[in-house]
Protein backbone atom coordinates (compact mmCIF):
# COMPACT_ATOMS: atom_id res chain seq x y z
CA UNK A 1 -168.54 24.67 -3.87
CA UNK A 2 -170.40 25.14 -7.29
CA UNK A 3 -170.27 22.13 -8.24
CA UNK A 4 -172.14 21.04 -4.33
CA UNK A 5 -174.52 23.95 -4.97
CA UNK A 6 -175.23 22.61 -8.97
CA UNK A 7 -175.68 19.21 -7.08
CA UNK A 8 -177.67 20.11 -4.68
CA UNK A 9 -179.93 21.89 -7.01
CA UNK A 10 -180.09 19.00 -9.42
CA UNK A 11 -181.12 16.91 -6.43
CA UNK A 12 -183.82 19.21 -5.08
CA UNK A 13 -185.22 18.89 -8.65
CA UNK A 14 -185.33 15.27 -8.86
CA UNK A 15 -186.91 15.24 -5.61
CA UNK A 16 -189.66 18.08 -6.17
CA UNK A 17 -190.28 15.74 -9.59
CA UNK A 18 -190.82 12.43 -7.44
CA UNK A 19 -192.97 14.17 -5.42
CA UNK A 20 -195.10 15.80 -7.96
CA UNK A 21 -195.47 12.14 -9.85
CA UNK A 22 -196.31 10.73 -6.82
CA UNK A 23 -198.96 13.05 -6.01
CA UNK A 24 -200.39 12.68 -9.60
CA UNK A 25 -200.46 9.03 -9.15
CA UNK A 26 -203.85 7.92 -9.08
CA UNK A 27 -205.40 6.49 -6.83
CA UNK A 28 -207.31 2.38 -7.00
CA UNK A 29 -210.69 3.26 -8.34
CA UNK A 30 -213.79 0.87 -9.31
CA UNK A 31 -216.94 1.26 -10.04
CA UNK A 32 -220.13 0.17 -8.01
CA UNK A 33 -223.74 0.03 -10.07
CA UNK A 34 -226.98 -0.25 -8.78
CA UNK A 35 -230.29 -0.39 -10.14
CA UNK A 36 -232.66 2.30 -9.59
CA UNK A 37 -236.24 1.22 -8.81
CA UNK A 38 -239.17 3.37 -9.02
CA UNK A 39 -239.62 3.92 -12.53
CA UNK A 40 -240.48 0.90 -14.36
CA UNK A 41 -242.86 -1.93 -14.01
CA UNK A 42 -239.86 -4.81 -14.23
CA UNK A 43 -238.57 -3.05 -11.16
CA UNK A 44 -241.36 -4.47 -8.96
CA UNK A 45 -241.08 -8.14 -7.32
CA UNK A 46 -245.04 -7.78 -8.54
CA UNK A 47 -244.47 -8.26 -12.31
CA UNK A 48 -244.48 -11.49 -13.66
CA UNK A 49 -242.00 -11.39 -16.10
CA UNK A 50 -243.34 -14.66 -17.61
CA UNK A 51 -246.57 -12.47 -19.01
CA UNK A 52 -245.39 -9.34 -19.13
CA UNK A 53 -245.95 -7.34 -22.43
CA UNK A 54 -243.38 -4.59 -22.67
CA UNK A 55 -244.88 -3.50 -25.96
CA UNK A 56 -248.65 -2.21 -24.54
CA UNK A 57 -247.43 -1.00 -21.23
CA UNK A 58 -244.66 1.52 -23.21
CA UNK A 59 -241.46 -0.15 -22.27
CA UNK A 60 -242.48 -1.03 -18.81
CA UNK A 61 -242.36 3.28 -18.15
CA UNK A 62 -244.73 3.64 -14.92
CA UNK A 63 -246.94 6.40 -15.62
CA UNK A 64 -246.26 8.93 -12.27
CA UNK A 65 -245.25 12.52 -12.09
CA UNK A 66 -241.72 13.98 -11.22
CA UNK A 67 -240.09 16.38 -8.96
CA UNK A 68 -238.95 18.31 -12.25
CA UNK A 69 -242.32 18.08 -13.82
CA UNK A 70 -243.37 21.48 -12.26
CA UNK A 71 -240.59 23.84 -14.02
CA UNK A 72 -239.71 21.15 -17.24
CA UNK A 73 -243.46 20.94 -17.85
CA UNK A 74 -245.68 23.46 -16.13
CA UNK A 75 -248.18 23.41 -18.91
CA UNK A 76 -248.45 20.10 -18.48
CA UNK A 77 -247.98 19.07 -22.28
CA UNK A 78 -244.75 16.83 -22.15
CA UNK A 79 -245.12 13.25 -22.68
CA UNK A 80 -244.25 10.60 -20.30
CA UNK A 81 -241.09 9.72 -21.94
CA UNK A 82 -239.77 13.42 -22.25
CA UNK A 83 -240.55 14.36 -18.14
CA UNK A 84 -238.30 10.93 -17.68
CA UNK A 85 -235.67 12.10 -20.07
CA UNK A 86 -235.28 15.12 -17.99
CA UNK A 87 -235.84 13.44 -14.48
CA UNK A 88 -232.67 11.21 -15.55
CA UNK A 89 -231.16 14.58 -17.24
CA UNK A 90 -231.45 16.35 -13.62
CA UNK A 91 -230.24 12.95 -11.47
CA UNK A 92 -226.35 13.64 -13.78
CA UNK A 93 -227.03 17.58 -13.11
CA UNK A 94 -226.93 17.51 -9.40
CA UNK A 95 -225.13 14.19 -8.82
CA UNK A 96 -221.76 14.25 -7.20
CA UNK A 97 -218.78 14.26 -10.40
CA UNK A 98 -218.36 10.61 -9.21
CA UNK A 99 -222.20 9.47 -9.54
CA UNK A 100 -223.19 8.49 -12.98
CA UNK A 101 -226.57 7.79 -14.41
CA UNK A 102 -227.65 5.65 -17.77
CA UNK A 103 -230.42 4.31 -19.16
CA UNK A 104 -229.69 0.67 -20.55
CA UNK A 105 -232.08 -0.57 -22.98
CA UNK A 106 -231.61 -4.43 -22.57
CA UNK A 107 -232.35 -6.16 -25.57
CA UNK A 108 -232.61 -10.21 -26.26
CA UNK A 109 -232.67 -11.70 -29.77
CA UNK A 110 -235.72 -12.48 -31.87
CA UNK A 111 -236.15 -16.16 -31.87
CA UNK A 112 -233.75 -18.07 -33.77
CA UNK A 113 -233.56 -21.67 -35.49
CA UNK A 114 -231.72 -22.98 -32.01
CA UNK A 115 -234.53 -21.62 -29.84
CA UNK A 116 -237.01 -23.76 -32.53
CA UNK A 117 -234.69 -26.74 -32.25
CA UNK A 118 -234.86 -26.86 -28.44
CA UNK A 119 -238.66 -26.38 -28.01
CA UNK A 120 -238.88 -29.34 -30.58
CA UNK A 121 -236.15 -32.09 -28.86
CA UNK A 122 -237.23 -30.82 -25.84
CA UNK A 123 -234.78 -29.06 -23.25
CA UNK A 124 -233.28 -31.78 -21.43
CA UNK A 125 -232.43 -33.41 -25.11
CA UNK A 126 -231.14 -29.89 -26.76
CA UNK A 127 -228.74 -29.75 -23.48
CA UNK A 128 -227.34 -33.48 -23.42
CA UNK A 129 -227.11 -33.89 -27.02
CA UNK A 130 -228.28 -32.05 -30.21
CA UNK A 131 -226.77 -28.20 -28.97
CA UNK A 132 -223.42 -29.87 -29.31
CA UNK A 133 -224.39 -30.00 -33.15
CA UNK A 134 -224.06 -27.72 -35.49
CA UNK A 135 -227.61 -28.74 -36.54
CA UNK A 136 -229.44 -31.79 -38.25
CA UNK A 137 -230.84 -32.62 -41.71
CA UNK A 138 -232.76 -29.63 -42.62
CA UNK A 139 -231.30 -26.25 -40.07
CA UNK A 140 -228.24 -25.03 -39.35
CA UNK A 141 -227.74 -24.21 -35.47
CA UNK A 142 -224.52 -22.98 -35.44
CA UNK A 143 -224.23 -19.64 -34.86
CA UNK A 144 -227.91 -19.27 -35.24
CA UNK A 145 -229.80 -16.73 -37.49
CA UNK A 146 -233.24 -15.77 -37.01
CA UNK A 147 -235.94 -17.48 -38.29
CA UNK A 148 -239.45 -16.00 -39.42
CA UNK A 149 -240.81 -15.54 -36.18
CA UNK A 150 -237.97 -14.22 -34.93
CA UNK A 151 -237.77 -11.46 -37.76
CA UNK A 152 -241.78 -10.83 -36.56
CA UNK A 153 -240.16 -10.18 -33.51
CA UNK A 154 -237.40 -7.80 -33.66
CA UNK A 155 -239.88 -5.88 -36.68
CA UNK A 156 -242.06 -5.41 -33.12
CA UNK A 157 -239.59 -3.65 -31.60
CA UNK A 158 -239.05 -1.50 -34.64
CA UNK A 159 -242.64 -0.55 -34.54
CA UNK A 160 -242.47 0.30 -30.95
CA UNK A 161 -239.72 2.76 -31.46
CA UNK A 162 -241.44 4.27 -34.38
CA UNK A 163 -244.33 4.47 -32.75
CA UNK A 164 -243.31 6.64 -29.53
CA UNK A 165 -240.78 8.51 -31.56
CA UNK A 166 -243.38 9.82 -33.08
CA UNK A 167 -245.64 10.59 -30.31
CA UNK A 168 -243.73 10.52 -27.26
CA UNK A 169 -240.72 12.23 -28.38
CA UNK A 170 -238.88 9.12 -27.07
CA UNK A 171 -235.06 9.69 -26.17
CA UNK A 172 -233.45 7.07 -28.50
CA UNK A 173 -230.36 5.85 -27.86
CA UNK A 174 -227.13 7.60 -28.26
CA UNK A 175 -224.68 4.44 -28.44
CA UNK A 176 -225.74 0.74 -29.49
CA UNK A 177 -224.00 -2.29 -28.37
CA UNK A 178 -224.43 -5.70 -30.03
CA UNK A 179 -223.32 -9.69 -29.34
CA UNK A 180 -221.19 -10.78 -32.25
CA UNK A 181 -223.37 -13.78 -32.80
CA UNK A 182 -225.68 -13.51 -35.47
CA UNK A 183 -228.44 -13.45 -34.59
CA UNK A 184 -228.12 -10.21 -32.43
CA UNK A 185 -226.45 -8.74 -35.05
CA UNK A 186 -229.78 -9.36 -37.57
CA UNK A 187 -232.19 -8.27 -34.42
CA UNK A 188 -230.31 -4.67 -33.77
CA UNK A 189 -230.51 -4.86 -37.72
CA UNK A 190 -234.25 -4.83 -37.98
CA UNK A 191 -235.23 -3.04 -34.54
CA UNK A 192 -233.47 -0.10 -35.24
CA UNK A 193 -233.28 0.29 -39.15
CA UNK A 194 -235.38 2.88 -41.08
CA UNK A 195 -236.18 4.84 -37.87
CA UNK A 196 -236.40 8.62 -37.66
CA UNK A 197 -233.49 9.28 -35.81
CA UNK A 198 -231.54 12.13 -34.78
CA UNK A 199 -228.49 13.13 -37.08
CA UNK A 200 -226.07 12.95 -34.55
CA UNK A 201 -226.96 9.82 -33.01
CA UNK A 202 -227.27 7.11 -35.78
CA UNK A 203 -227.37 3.95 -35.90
CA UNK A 204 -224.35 2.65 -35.87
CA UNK A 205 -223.38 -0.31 -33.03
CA UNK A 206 -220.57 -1.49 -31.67
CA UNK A 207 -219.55 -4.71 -32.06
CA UNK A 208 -218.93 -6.04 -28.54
CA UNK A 209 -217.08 -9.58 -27.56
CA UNK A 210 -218.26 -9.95 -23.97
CA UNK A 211 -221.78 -9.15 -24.78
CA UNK A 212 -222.21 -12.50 -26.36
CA UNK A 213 -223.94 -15.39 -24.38
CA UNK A 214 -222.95 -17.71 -21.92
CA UNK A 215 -219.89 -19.68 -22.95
CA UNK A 216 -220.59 -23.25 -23.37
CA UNK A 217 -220.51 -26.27 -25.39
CA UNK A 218 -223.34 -25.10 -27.38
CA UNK A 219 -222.64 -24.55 -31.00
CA UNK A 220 -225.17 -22.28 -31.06
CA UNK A 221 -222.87 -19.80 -28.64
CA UNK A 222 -220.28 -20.23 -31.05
CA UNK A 223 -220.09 -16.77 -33.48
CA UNK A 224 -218.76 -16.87 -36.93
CA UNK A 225 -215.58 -15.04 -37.49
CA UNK A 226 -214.93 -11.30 -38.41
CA UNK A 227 -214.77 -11.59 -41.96
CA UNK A 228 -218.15 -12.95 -42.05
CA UNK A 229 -219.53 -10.61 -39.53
CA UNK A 230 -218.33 -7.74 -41.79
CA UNK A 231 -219.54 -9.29 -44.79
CA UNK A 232 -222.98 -9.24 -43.25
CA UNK A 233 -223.26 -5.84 -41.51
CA UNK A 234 -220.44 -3.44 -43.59
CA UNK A 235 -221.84 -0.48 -41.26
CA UNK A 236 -221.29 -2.16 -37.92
CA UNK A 237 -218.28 -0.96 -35.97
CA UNK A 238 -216.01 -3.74 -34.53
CA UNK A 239 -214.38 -3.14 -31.14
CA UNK A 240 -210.59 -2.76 -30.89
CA UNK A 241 -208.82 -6.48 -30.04
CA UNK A 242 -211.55 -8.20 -31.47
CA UNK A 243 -210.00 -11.83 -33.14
CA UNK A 244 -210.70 -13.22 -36.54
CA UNK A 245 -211.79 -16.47 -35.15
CA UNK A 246 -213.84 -17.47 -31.81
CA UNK A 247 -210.98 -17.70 -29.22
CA UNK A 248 -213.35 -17.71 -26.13
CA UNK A 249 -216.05 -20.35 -27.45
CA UNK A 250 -214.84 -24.12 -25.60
CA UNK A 251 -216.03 -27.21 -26.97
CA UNK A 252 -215.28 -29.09 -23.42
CA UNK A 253 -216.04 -26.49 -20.56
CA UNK A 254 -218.94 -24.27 -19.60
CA UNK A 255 -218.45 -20.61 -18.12
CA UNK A 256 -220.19 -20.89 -14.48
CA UNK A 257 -222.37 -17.66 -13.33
CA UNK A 258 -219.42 -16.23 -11.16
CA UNK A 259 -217.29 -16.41 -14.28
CA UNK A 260 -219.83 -14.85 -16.33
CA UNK A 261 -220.75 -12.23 -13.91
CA UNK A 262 -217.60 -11.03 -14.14
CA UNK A 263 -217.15 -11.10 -17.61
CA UNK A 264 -220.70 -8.62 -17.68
CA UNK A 265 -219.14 -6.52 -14.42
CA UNK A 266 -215.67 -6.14 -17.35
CA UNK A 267 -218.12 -4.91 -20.10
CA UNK A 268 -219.83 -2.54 -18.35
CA UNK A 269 -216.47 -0.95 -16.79
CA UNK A 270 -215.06 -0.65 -20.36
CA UNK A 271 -218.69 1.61 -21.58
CA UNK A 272 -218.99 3.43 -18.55
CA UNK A 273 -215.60 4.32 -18.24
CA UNK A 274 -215.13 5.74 -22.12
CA UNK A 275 -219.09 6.15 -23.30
CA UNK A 276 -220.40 9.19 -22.30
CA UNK A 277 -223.71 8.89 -23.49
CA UNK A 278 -227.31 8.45 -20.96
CA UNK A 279 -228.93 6.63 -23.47
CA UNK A 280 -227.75 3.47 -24.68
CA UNK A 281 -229.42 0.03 -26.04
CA UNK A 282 -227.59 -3.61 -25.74
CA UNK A 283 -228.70 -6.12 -27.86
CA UNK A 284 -227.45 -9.29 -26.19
CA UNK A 285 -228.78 -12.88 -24.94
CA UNK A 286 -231.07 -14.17 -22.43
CA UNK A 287 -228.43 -15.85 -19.78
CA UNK A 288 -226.13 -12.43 -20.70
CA UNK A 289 -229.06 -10.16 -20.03
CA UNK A 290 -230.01 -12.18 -16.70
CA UNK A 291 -225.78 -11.34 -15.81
CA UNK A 292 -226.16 -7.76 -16.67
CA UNK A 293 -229.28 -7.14 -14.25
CA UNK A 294 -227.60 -9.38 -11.67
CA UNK A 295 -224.28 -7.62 -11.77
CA UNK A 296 -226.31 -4.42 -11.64
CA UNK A 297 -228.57 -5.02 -8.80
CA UNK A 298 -231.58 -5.49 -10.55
CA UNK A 299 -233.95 -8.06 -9.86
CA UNK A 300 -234.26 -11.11 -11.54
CA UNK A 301 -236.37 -10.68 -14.50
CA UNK A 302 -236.34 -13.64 -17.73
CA UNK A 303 -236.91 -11.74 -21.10
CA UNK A 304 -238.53 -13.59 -23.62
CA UNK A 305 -237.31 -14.04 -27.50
CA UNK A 306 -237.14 -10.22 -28.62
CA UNK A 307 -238.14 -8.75 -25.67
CA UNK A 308 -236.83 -5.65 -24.20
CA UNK A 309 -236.24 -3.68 -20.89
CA UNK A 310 -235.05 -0.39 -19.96
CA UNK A 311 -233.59 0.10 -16.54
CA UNK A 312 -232.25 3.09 -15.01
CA UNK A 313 -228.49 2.21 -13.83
CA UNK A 314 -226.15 4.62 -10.87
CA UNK A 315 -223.14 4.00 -11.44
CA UNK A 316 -220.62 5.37 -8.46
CA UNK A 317 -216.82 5.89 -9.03
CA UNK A 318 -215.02 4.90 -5.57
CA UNK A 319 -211.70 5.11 -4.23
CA UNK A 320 -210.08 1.63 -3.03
CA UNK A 321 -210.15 -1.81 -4.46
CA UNK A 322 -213.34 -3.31 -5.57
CA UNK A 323 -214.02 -6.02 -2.92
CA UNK A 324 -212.87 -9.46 -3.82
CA UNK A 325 -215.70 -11.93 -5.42
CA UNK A 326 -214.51 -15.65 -5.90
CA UNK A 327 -214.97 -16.61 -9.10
CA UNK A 328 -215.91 -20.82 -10.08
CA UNK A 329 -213.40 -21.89 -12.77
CA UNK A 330 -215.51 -23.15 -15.89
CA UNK A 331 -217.23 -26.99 -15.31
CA UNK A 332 -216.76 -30.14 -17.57
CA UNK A 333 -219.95 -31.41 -19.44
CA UNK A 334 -221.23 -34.46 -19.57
CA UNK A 335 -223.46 -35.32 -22.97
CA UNK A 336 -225.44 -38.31 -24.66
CA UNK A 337 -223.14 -39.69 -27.78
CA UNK A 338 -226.44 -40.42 -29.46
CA UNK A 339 -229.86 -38.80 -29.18
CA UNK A 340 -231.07 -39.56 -25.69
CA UNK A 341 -233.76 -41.37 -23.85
CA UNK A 342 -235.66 -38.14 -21.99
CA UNK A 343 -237.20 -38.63 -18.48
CA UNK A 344 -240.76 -37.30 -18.55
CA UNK A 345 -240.99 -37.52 -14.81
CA UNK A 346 -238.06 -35.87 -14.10
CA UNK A 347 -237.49 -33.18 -17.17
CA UNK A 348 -233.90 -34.47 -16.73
CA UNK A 349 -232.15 -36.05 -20.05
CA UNK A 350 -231.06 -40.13 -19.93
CA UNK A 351 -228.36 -41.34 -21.88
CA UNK A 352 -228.09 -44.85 -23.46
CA UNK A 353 -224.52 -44.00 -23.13
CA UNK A 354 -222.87 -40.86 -21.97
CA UNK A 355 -219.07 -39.16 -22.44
CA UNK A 356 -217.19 -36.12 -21.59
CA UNK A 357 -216.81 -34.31 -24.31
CA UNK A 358 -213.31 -33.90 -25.26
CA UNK A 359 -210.95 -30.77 -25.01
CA UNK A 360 -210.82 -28.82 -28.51
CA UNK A 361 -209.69 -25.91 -30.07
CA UNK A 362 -211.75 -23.02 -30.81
CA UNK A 363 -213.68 -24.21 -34.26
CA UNK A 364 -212.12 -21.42 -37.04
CA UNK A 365 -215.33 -20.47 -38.64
């Protein structure tokens, strides 16, 4: 009879365990973002984002009063900036624990000596032929850096922050984010450097893989590897997993926009779920900006060479399984094997002769 009882309690353990663990289990979770319009000028289907100047109309921030303004400001002496750091600081307060909101800073690269190369050769020409360099007699393409103009650029940006730091009280960001190509790593470099910012939010960005641009036969989309990238920017921290050499770069196949899109939907799971910051800046690509805001609801909206946008982001925590999106698998390219003949009518590119380009390793760079 004991040893029934001693059984029987052993059992009745073992089951009250099971059931605990299976209570604890969580539950399928994913997260859903949207954009939140209302605040900025790139939120309304009536900016052209072909001329619009996010330096002289202060980020895009529409100038418009609160429901906090009355008890945050009732003296009315805040600045635009710090009433919309504590509108957004009030949407987390009394937002359900599984609503989240962030600021995103989206950030595209100063111009670099690709972005030269293509308006010279002409886009059709850059596509079919001369991006599947890594340059020609004079610049280097590969990986690009910035040139001149695209320093002059990101410097803008710099000034900008400096300039409503000091007399808007700006929120600057809490976390930075960066592409591992180089020449996001140079524009973060110069946007953000020398600025008077707050102790316990320095500089100091991530390095991100999936941040990078669209992946494609361009050499240009290709990023050095991390030797070099620590070489240049010692201070930079490099996110866990990230490989010596370019695994994800193809020389034969290009990532389609369902691909891509859900390559941006990965990144942004990955910071929302472990960054707990409102703030933060990315300092990506044009096509990898266009995913972000797609992937996040926004409208579409083409940022120039060093341009910026800040949108406000929800981001809601839900119980289930994400619904299913069908993904492309990545498409072959066809190219020119010598500069090509370009159709002025048509904008398209003609070959003299054309070939697929063959299947090849990552390049170890």
């Amino acid at each position: 009879m004991y040893h029934i009882a001693f059984l029987g309690t052993i059992f009745a353990i073992f089951c009250a365990t099971q059931a605990h663990q299976l209570k604890q289990k969580p539950l399928a979770q994913y997260i859903s973002y949207s954009s939140v319009p209302g605040y900025f000028l790139q939120d309304n289907n009536s900016t052209n984002s072909s001329t619009f100047d996010f330096v002289a109309t202060n980020f895009g921030l529409i100038n418009q009063t609160y429901p906090t303004d009355a008890q945050f400001d009732p003296k009315n002496t805040k600045s635009q900036w710090e009433r919309f750091a504590n509108q957004v600081f009030r949407l987390n307060l009394v937002s359900p624990s599984n609503i989240e909101y962030k600021i995103l800073f989206i950030g595209r690269h100063g111009e670099g000596y690709h972005n030269a190369a293509e308006t010279f050769y002409g886009t059709p020409a850059w596509n079919c032929y001369w991006a599947q360099l890594d340059g020609n007699s004079t610049v280097t393409w590969f990986d690009a850096h910035l040139d001149a103009n695209g320093v002059a650029q990101a410097q803008t940006v710099n000034n900008l922050w400096s300039r409503l730091i000091a007399t808007q009280n700006i929120q600057t960001p809490q976390s930075y984010y960066v592409s591992p190509l180089t020449r996001c790593l140079q524009t973060a470099n110069v946007s953000f450097s020398g600025l008077d910012l707050p102790a316990s939010h320095p500089f100091v960005p991530e390095v991100k893989e999936l941040l990078r641009e669209g992946i494609d036969i361009h050499t240009c989309d290709s990023r050095s590897n991390l030797t070099y990238i620590k070489s240049l920017f010692p201070s930079y921290t490099i996110e866990p997993g990230f490989t010596e050499y370019d695994l994800l770069f193809r020389q034969s196949t290009s990532e389609t926009p369902t691909a891509q899109g859900l390559r941006s939907k990965t990144l942004l799971d990955q910071i929302f779920s472990t960054d707990g910051e409102t703030f933060i800046s990315f300092t990506t690509h044009s096509g990898e900006a266009s995913s972000l805001l797609s992937v996040l609801g926004h409208r579409s909206f083409s940022l120039s060479t060093g341009a910026v946008i800040p949108i406000l982001v929800k981001a809601e925590t839900l119980s289930g399984t994400a619904p299913v999106t069908t993904v492309l698998p990545y498409t072959s390219q066809v190219v020119c094997n010598a500069p090509p003949i370009t159709s002025q009518a048509t904008g398209t590119c003609v070959c003299s002769s054309g070939s697929t380009i063959s299947t090849g390793l990552a390049k170890m760079r």
